[in-house]
N, C-alpha and C. Protein backbone atom coordinates (compact mmCIF):
# COMPACT_ATOMS: atom_id res chain seq x y z
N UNK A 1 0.84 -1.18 0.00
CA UNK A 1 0.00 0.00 0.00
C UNK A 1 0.89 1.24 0.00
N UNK A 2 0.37 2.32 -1.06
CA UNK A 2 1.15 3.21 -0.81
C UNK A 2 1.08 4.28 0.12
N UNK A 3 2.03 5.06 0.48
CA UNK A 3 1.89 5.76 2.13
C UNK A 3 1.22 7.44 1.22
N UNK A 4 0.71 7.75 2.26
CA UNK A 4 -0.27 9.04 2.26
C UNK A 4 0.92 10.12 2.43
N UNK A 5 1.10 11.26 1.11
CA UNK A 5 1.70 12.65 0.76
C UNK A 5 0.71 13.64 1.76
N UNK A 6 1.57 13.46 3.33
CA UNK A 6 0.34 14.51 3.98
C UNK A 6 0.62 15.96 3.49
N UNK A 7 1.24 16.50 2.80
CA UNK A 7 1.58 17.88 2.54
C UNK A 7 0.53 17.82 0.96
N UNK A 8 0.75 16.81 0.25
CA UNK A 8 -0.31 16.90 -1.53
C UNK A 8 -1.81 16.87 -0.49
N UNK A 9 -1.71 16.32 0.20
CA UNK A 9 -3.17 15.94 0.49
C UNK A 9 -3.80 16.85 1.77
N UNK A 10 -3.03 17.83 2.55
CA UNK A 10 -3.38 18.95 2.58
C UNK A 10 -3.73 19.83 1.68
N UNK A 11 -2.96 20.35 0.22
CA UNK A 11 -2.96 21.31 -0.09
C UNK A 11 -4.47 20.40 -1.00
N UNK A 12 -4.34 19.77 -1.64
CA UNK A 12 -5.65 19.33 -2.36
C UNK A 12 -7.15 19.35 -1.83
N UNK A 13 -7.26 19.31 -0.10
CA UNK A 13 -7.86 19.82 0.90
C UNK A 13 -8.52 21.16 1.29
N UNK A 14 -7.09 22.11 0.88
CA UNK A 14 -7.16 23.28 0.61
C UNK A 14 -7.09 23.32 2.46
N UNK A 15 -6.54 22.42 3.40
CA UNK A 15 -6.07 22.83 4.44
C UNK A 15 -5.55 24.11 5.12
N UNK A 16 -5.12 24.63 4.03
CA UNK A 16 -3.91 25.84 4.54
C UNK A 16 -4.15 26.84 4.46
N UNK A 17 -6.09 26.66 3.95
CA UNK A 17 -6.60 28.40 3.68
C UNK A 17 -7.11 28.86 4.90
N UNK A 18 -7.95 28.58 5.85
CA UNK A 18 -8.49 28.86 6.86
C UNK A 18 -7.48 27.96 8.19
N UNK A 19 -6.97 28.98 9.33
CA UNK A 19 -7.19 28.09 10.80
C UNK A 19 -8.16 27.32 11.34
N UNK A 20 -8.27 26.24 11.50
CA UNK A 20 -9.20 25.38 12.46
C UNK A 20 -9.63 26.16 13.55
N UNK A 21 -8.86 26.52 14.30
CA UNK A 21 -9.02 27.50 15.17
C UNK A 21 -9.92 29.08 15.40
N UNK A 22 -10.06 29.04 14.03
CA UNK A 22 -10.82 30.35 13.64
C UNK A 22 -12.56 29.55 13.41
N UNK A 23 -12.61 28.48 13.08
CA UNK A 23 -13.89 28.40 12.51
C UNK A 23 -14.79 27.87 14.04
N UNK A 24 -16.01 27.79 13.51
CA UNK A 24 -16.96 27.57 15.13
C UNK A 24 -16.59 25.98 15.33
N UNK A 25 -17.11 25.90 16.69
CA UNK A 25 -16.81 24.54 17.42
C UNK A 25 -17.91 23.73 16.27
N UNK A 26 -18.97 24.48 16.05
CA UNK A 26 -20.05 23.55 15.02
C UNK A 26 -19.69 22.99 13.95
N UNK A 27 -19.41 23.74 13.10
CA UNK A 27 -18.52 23.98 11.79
C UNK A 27 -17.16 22.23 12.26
N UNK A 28 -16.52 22.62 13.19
CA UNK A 28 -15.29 21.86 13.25
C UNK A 28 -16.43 20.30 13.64
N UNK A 29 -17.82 20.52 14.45
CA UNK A 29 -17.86 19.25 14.80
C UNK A 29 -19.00 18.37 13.64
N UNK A 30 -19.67 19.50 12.57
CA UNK A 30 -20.03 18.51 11.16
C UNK A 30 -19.27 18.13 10.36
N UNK A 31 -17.69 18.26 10.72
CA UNK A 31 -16.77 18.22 9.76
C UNK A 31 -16.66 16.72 10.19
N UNK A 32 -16.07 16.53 11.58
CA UNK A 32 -15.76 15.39 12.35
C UNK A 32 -16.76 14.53 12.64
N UNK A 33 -18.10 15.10 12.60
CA UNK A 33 -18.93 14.18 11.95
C UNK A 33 -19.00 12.86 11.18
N UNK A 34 -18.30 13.44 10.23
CA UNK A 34 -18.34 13.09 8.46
C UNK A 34 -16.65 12.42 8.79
N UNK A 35 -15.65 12.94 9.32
CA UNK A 35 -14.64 12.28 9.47
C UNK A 35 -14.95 10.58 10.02
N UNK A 36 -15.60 11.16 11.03
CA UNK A 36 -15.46 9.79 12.29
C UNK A 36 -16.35 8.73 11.53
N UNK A 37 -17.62 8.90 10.92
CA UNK A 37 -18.33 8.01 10.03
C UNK A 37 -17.13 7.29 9.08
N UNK A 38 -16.40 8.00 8.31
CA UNK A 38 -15.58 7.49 7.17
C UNK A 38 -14.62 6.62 8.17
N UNK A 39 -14.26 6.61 8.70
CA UNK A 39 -13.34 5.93 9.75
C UNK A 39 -14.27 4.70 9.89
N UNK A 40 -15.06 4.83 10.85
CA UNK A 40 -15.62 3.69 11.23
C UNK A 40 -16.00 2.89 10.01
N UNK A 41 -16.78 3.55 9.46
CA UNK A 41 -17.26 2.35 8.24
C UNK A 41 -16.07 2.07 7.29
N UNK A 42 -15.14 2.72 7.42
CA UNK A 42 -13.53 1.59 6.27
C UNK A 42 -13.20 1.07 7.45
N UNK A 43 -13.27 0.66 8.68
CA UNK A 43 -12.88 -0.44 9.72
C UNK A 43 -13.56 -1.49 9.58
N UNK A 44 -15.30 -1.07 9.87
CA UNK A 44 -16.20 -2.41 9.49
C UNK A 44 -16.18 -2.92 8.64
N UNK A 45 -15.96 -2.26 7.53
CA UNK A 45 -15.84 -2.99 6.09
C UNK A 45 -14.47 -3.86 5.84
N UNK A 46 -13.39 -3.54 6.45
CA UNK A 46 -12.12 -4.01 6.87
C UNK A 46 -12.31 -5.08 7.60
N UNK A 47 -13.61 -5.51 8.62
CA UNK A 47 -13.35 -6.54 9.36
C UNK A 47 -14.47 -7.73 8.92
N UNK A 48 -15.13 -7.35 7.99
CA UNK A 48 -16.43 -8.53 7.68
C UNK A 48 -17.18 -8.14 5.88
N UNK A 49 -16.79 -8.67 5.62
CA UNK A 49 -17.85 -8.39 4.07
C UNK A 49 -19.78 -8.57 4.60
N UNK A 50 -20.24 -7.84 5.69
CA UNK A 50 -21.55 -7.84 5.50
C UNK A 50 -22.15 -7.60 4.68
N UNK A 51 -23.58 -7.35 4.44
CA UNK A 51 -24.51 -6.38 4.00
C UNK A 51 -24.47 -5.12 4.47
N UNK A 52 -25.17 -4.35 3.98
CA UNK A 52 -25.44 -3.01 4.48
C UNK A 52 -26.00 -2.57 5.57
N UNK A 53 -27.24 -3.72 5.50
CA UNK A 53 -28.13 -3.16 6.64
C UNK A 53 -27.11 -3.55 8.32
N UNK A 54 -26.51 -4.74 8.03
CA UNK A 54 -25.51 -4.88 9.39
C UNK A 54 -24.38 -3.91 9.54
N UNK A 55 -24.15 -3.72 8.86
CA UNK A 55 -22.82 -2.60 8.98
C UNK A 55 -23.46 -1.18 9.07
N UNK A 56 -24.34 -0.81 8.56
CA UNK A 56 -25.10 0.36 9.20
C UNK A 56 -25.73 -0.22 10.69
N UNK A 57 -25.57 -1.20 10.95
CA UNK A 57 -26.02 -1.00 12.70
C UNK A 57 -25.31 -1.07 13.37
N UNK A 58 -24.06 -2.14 13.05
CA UNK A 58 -22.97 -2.02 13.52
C UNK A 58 -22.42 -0.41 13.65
N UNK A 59 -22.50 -0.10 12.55
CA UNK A 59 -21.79 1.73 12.75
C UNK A 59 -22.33 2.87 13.58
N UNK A 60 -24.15 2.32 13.51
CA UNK A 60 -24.76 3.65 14.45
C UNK A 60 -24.56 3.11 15.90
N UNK A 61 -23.86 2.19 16.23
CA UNK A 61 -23.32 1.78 17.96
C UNK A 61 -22.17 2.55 18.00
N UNK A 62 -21.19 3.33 17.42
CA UNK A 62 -20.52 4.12 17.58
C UNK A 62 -20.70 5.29 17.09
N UNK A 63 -21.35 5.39 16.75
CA UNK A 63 -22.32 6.85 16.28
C UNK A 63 -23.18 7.58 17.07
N UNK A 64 -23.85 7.03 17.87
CA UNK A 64 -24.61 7.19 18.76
C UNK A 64 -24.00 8.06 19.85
N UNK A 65 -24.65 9.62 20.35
CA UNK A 65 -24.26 10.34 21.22
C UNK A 65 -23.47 9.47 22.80
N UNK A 66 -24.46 8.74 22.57
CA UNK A 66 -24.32 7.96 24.11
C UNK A 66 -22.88 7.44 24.23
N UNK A 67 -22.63 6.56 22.80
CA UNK A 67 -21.21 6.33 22.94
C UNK A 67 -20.27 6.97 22.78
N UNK A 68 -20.58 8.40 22.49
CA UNK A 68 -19.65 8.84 22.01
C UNK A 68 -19.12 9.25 23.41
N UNK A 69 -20.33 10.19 24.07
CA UNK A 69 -19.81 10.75 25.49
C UNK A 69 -19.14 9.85 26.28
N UNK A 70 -19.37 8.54 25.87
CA UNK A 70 -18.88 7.57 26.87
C UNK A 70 -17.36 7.70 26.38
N UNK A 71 -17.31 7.82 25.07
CA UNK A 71 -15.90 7.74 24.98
C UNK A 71 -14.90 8.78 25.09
N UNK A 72 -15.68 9.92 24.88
CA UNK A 72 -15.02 11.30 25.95
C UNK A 72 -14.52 11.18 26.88
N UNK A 73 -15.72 10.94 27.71
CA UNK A 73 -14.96 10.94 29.39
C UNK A 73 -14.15 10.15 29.32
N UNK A 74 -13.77 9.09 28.63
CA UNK A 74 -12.74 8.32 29.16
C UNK A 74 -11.71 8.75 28.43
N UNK A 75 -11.56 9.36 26.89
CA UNK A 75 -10.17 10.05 26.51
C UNK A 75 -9.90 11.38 27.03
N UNK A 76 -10.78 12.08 27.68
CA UNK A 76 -10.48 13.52 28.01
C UNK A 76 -8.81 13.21 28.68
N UNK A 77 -8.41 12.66 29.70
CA UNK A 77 -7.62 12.30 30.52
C UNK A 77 -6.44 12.09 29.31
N UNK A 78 -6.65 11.91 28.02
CA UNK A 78 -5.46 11.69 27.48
C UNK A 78 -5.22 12.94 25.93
N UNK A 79 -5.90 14.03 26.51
CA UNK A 79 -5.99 14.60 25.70
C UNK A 79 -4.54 15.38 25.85
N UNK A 80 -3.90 16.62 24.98
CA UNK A 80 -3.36 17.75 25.15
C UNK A 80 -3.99 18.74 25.42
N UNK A 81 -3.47 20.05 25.93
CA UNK A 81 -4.27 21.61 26.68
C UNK A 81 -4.96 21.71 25.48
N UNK A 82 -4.58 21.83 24.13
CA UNK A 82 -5.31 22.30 22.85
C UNK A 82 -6.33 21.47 22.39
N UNK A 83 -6.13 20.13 22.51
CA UNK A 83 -7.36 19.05 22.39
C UNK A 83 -8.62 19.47 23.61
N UNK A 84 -8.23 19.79 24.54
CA UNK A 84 -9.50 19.27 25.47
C UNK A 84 -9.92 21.00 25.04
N UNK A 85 -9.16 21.93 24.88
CA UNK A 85 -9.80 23.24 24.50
C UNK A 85 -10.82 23.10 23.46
N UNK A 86 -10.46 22.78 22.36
CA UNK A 86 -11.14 22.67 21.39
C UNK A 86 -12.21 21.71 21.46
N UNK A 87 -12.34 20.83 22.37
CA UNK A 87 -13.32 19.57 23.18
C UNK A 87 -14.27 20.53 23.49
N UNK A 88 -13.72 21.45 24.68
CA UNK A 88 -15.19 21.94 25.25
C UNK A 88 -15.59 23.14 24.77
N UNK A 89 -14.75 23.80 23.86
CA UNK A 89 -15.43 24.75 22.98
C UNK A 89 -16.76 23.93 22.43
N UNK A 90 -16.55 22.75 21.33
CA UNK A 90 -17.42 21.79 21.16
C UNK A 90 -18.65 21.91 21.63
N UNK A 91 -17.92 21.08 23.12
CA UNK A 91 -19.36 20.75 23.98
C UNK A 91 -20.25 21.94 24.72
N UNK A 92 -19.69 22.57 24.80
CA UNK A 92 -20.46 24.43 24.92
C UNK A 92 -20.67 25.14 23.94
N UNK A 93 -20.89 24.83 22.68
CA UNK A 93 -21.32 25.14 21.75
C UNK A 93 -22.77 25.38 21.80
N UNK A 94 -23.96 26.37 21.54
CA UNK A 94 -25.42 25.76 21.49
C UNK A 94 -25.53 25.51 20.05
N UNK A 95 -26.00 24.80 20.06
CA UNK A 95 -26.41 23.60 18.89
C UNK A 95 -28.10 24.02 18.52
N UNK A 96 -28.27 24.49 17.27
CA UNK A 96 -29.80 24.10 16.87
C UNK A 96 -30.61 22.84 16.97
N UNK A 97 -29.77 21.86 17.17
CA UNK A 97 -30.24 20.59 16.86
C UNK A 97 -30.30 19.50 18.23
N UNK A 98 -31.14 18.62 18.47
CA UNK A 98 -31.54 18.19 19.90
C UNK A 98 -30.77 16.79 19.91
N UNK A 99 -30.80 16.15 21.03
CA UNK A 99 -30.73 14.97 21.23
C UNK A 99 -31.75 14.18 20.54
N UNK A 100 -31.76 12.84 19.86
CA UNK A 100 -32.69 12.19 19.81
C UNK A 100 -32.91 10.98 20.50
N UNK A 101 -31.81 10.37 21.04
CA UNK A 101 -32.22 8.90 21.88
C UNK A 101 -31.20 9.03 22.87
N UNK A 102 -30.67 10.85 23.64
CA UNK A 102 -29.59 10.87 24.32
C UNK A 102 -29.82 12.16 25.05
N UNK A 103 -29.18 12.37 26.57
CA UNK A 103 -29.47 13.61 27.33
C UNK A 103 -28.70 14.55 26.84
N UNK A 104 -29.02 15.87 26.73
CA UNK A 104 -28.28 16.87 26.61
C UNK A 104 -27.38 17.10 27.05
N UNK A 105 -26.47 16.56 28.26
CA UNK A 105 -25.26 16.82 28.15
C UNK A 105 -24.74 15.76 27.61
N UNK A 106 -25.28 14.55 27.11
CA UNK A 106 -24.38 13.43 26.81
C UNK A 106 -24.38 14.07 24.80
N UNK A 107 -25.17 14.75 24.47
CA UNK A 107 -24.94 15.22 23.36
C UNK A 107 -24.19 16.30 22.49
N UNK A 108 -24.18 16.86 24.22
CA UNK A 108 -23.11 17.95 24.13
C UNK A 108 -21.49 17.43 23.89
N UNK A 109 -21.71 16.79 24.71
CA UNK A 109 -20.17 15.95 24.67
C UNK A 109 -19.38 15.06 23.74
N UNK A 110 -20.63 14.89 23.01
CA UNK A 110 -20.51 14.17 21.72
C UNK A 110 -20.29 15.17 20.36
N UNK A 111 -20.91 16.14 20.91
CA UNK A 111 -20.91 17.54 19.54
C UNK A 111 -19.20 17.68 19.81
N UNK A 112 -18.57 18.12 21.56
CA UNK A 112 -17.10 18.47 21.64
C UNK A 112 -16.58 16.98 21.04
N UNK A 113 -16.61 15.68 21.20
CA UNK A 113 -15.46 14.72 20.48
C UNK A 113 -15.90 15.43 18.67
N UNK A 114 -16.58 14.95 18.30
CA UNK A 114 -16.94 15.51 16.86
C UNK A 114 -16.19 16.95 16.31
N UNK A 115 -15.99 17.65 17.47
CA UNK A 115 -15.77 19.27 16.82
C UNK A 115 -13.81 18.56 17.11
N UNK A 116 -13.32 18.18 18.04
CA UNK A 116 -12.45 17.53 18.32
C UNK A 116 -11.32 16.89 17.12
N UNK A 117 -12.13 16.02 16.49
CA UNK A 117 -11.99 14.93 15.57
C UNK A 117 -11.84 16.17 14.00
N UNK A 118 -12.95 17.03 13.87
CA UNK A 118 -12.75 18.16 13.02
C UNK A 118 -11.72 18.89 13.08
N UNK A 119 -11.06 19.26 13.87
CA UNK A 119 -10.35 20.40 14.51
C UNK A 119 -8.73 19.38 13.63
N UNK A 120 -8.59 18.07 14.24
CA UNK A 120 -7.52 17.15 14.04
C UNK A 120 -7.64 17.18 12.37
N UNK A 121 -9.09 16.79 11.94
CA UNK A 121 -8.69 16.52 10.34
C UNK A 121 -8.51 17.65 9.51
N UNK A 122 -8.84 18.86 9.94
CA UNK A 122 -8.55 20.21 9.30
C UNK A 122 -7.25 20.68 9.77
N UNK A 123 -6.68 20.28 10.27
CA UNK A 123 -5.30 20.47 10.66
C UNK A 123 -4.09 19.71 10.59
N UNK A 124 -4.72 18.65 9.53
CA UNK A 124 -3.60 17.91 8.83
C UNK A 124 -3.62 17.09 9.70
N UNK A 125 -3.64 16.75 11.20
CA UNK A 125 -3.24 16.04 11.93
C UNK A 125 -3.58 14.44 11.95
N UNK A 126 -3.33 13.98 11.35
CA UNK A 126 -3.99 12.51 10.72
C UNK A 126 -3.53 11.51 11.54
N UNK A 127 -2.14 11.62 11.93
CA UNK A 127 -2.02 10.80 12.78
C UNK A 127 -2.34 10.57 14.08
N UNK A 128 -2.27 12.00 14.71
CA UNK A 128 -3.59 11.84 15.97
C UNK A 128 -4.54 11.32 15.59
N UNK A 129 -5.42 11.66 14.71
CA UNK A 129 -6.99 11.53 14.48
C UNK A 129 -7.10 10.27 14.23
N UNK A 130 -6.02 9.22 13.77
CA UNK A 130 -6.18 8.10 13.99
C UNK A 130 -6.12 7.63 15.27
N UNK A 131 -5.14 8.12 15.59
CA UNK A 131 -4.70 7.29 16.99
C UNK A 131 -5.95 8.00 17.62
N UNK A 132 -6.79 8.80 18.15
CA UNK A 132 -7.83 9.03 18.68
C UNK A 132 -9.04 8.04 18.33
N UNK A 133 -9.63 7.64 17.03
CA UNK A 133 -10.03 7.14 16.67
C UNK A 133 -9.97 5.74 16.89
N UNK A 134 -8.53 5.20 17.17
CA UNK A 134 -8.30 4.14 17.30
C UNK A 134 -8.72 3.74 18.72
N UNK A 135 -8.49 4.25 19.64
CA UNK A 135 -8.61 4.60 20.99
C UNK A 135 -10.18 5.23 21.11
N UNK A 136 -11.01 5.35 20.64
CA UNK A 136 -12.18 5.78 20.40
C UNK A 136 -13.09 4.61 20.38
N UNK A 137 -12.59 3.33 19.50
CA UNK A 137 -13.20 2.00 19.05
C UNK A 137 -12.69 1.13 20.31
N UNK A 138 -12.04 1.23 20.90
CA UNK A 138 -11.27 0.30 21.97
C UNK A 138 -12.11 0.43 23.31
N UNK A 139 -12.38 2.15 23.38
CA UNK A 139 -12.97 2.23 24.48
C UNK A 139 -14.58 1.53 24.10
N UNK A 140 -15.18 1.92 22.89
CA UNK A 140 -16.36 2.00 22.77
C UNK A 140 -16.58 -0.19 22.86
N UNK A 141 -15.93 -0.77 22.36
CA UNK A 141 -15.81 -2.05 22.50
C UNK A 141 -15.57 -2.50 23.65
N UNK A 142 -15.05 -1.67 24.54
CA UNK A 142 -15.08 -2.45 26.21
C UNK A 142 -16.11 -2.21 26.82
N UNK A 143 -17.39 -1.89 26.21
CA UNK A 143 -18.74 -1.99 27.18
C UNK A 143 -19.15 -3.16 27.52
């Protein structure tokens, strides 16, 4: 397999036009949204040739606010000062949009990993965002 040009694949990104830092915790956490989905589902698909309909259920168990907060609290502790900043910018964000099968702060907390995970992939940082990610599935699998 060939290895990933993180500098071509920034600039093709167009990484280098805006700071992460400048844009809203929202903004950073529909980004990471859309990151953390693409992650998970090239893992599941990596570990089983299902169908669809299983691997979409399989995927909304880590999708799900609930797990996500669950998996907050347990990486906060391994974050850096700039990770957990950009965490609870996140999770103090007000959000137009509600919980649907999760409490408001467990959704909040899930908006900060998401804005989190954004913040990492708009900032080139790929190899955190794996290793977060990776550590994201580990925790969420030890329930």
């Amino acid at each position: 397999m060939d290895s990933i040009d993180i500098e071509k694949t920034k600039q093709m990104l167009n990484l280098t036009e805006k700071p992460p830092m400048q844009l809203s915790p929202l903004v950073l956490a529909y980004i990471g949204d859309s990151v953390y989905e693409l992650y998970i589902r090239t893992i599941l698909v990596s570990r089983a040739d299902d169908n669809v309909d299983v691997l979409n259920r399989k995927g909304s168990f880590y999708a799900k606010a609930v797990t996500q907060a669950r998996i907050m609290r347990t990486l906060e502790a391994e974050l850096s000062e700039t990770e957990v900043s950009i965490y609870k910018r996140g999770r103090n964000a007000k959000s137009p949009t509600k919980a649907k099968n999760a409490s408001v702060i467990e959704y909040r907390v899930a908006t900060g990993f998401e804005a989190l995970l954004g913040f990492l992939y708009l900032s080139g940082s790929f190899d955190r965002l794996t290793e977060i990610v990776s550590r994201a599935i580990e925790i969420a699998e030890s329930e």
